[in-house]
Protein backbone atom coordinates (compact mmCIF):
# COMPACT_ATOMS: atom_id res chain seq x y z
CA UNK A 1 0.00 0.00 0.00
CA UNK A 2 1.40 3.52 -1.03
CA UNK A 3 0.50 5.46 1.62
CA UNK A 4 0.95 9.43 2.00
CA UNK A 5 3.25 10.05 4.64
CA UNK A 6 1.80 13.37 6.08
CA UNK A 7 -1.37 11.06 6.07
CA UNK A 8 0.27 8.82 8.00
CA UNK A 9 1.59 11.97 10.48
CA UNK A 10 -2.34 12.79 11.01
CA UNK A 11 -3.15 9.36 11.80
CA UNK A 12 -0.30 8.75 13.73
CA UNK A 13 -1.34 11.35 16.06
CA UNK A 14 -5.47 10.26 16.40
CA UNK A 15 -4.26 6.94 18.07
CA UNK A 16 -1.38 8.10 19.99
CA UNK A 17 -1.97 11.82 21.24
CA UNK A 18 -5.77 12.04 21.73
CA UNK A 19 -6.13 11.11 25.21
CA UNK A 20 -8.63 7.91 25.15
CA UNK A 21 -11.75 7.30 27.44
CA UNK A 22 -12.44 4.01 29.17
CA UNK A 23 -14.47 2.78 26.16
CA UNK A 24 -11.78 3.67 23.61
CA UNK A 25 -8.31 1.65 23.02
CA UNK A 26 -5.41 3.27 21.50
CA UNK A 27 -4.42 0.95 18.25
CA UNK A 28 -0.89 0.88 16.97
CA UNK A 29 -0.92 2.64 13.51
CA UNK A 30 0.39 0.26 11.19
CA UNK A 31 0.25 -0.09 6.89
CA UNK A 32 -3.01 -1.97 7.32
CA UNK A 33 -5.17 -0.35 9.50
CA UNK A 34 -4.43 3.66 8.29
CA UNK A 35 -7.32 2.59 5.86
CA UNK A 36 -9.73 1.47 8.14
CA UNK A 37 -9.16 4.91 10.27
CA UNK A 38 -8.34 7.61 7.27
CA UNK A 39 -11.87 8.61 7.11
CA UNK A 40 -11.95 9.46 10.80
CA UNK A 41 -9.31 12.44 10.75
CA UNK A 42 -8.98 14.90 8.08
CA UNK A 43 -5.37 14.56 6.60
CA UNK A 44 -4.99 18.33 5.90
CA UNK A 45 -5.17 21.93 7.51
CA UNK A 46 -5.16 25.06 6.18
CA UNK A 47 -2.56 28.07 6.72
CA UNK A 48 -4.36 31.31 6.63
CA UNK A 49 -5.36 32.63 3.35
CA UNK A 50 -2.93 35.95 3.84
CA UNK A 51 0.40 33.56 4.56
CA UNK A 52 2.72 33.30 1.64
CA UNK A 53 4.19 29.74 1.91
CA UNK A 54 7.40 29.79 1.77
CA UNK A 55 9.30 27.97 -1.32
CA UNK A 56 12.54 27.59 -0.22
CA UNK A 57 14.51 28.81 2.75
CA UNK A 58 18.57 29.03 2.52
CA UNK A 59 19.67 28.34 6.49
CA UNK A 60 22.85 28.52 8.01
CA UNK A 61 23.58 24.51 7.63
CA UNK A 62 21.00 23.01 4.93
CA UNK A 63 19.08 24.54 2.33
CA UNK A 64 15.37 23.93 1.53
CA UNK A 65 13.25 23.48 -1.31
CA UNK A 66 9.59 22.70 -1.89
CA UNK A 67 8.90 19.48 -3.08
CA UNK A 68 9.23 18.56 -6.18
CA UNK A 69 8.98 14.89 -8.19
CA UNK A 70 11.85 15.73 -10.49
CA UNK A 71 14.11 14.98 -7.82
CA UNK A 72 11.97 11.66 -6.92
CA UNK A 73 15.75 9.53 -8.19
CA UNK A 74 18.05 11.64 -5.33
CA UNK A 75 14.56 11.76 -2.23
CA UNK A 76 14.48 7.77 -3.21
CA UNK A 77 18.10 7.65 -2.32
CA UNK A 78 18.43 9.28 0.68
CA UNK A 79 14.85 8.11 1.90
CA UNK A 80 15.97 4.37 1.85
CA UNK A 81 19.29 4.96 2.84
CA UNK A 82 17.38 7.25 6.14
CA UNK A 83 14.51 4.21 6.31
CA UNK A 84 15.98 2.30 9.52
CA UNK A 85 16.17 5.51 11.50
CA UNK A 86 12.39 6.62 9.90
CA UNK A 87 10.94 3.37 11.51
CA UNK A 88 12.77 3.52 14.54
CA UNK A 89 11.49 6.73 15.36
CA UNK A 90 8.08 6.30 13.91
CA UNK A 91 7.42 2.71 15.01
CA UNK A 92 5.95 1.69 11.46
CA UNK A 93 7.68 -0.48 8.55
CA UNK A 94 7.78 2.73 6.39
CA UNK A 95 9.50 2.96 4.18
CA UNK A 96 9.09 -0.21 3.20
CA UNK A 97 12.21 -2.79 1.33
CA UNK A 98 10.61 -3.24 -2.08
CA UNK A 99 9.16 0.63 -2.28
CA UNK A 100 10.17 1.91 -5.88
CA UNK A 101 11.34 4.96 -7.09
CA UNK A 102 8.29 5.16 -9.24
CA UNK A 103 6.03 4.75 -5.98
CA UNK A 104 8.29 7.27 -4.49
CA UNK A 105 7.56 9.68 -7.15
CA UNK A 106 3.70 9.09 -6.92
CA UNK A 107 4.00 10.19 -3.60
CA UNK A 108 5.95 13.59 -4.05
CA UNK A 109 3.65 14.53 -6.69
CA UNK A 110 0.35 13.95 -4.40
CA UNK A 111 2.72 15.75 -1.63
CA UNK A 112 3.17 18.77 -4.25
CA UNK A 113 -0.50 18.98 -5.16
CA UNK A 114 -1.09 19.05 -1.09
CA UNK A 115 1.02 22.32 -0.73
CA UNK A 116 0.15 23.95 -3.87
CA UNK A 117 -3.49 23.79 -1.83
CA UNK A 118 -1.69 24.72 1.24
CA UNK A 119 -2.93 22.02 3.20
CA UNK A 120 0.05 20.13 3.54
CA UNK A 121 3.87 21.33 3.35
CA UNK A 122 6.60 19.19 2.39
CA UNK A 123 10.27 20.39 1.76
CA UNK A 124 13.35 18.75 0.49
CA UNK A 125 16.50 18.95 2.41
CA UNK A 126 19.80 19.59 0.76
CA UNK A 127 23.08 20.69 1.98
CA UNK A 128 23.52 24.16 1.95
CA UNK A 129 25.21 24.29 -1.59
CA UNK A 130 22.45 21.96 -3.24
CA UNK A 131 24.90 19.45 -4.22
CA UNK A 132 23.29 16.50 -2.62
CA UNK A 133 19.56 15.87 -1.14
CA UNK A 134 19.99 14.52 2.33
CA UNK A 135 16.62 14.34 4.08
CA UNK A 136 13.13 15.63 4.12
CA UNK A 137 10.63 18.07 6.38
CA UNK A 138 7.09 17.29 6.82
CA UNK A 139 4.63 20.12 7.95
CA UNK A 140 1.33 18.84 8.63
CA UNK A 141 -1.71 18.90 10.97
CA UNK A 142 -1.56 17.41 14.26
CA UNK A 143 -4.11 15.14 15.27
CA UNK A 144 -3.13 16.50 18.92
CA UNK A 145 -5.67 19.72 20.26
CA UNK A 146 -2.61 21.21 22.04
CA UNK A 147 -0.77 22.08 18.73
CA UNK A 148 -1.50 23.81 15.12
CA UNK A 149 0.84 21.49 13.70
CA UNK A 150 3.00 18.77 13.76
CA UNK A 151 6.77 18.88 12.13
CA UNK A 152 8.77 15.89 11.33
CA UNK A 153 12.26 15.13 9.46
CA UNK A 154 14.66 12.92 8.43
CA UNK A 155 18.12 12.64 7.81
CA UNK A 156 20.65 10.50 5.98
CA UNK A 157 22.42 8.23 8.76
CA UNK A 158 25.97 10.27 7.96
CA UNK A 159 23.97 13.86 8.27
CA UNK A 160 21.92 12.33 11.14
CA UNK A 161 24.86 11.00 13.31
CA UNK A 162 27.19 13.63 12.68
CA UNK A 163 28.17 16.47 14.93
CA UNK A 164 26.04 19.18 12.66
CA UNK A 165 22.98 17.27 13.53
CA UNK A 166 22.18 19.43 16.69
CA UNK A 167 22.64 22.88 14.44
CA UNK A 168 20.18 21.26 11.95
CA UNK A 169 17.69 21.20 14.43
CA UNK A 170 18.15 24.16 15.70
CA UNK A 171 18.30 26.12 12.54
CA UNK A 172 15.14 24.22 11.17
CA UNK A 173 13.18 25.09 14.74
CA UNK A 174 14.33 28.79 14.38
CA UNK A 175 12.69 29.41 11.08
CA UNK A 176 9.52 27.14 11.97
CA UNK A 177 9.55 29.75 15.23
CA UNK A 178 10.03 32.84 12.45
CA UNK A 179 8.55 32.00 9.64
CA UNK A 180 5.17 30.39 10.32
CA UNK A 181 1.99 31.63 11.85
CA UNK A 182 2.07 28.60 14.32
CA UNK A 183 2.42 29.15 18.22
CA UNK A 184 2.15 25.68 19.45
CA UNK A 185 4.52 23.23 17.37
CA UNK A 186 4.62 19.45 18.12
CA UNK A 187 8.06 18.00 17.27
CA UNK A 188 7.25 14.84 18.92
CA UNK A 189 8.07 12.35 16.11
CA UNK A 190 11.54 13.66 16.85
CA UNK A 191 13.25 11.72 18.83
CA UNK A 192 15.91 14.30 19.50
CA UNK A 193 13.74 16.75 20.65
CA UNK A 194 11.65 17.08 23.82
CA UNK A 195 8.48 15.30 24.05
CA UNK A 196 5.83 17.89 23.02
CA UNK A 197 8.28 20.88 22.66
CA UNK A 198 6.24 24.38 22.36
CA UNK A 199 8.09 27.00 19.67
């Protein structure tokens, strides 16, 4: 199953954030069951009409870029060589072994059509020069009350275990903090961050 990933982000956070009642259960979010529960949270949000998205952002250590399926061959590369840390951190089999680069690029292009609507905001990460795509950022709605919106990334293992990592995150929190009408940001999926850190 090809499933969107900032779908995935919106049902990740129904089962897991939203605190449950005694007649509820909270269900591990899994490949098979985001089906059965996609109609039950929207998988969008909308940014008000006056904010001018932006399209790239040139930071101090990476650069970004909006997504874009022409570079589906280099975000296939880095997202399978990231895909051990992704499910580590996530808890899911995404990405999974036998995904494709044409799935891959199926998936950009549904992400692209989601932020040209401005309901869902997905950016390449390169190094600051360009010369090499080396992870991903994920805007999206959070299924949690307590935030507007829930931010995830990834990293190529060598980016991701290297002593820039920590200036990454910082840079990338600092323009989220600057740059977007959000006062309550989730960074949750994060596992370098602090459990439900407020910008």
């Amino acid at each position: 199953m090809n499933i969107s990933f900032l779908k995935f982000i919106s049902v990740f956070f129904l089962c897991t954030s939203v605190p449950t009642t005694a007649t509820q259960t909270s269900t591990p979010v899994s490949h098979e069951n985001l089906a059965a529960v996609d109609v039950l949270v929207p998988d969008h949000f909308k940014v008000p009409d006056h904010f001018k998205v932006p399209k790239q952002a040139k930071l101090p250590t990476i650069h970004l870029e909006k997504v874009d399926p022409a570079y589906a061959e280099q975000d296939y590369q880095a997202l399978m060589a990231a895909r051990q840390q992704i499910r580590q951190q996530l808890g899911t089999e995404w990405p999974a072994d036998n995904l494709t680069v044409a799935e891959n690029k199926a998936s950009l292009i549904n992400d692209l059509h989601a932020f040209n609507q401005k309901t869902n905001f997905t950016y390449h990460v390169f190094e600051p020069q360009r010369r090499r795509l080396i992870g991903c950022l994920y805007i999206s709605k959070s299924g949690d009350p307590r935030y507007q919106a829930v931010v995830y990334y990834w990293l190529v293992p060598e980016v991701f275990e290297s002593s820039i990592h920590p200036a990454i995150r910082n840079d990338l929190t600092q323009w989220m903090a600057a740059s977007w009408p959000f006062t309550a940001i989730d960074y949750r999926l994060n596992g370098d961050l602090p459990q439900g850190e407020v910008i």
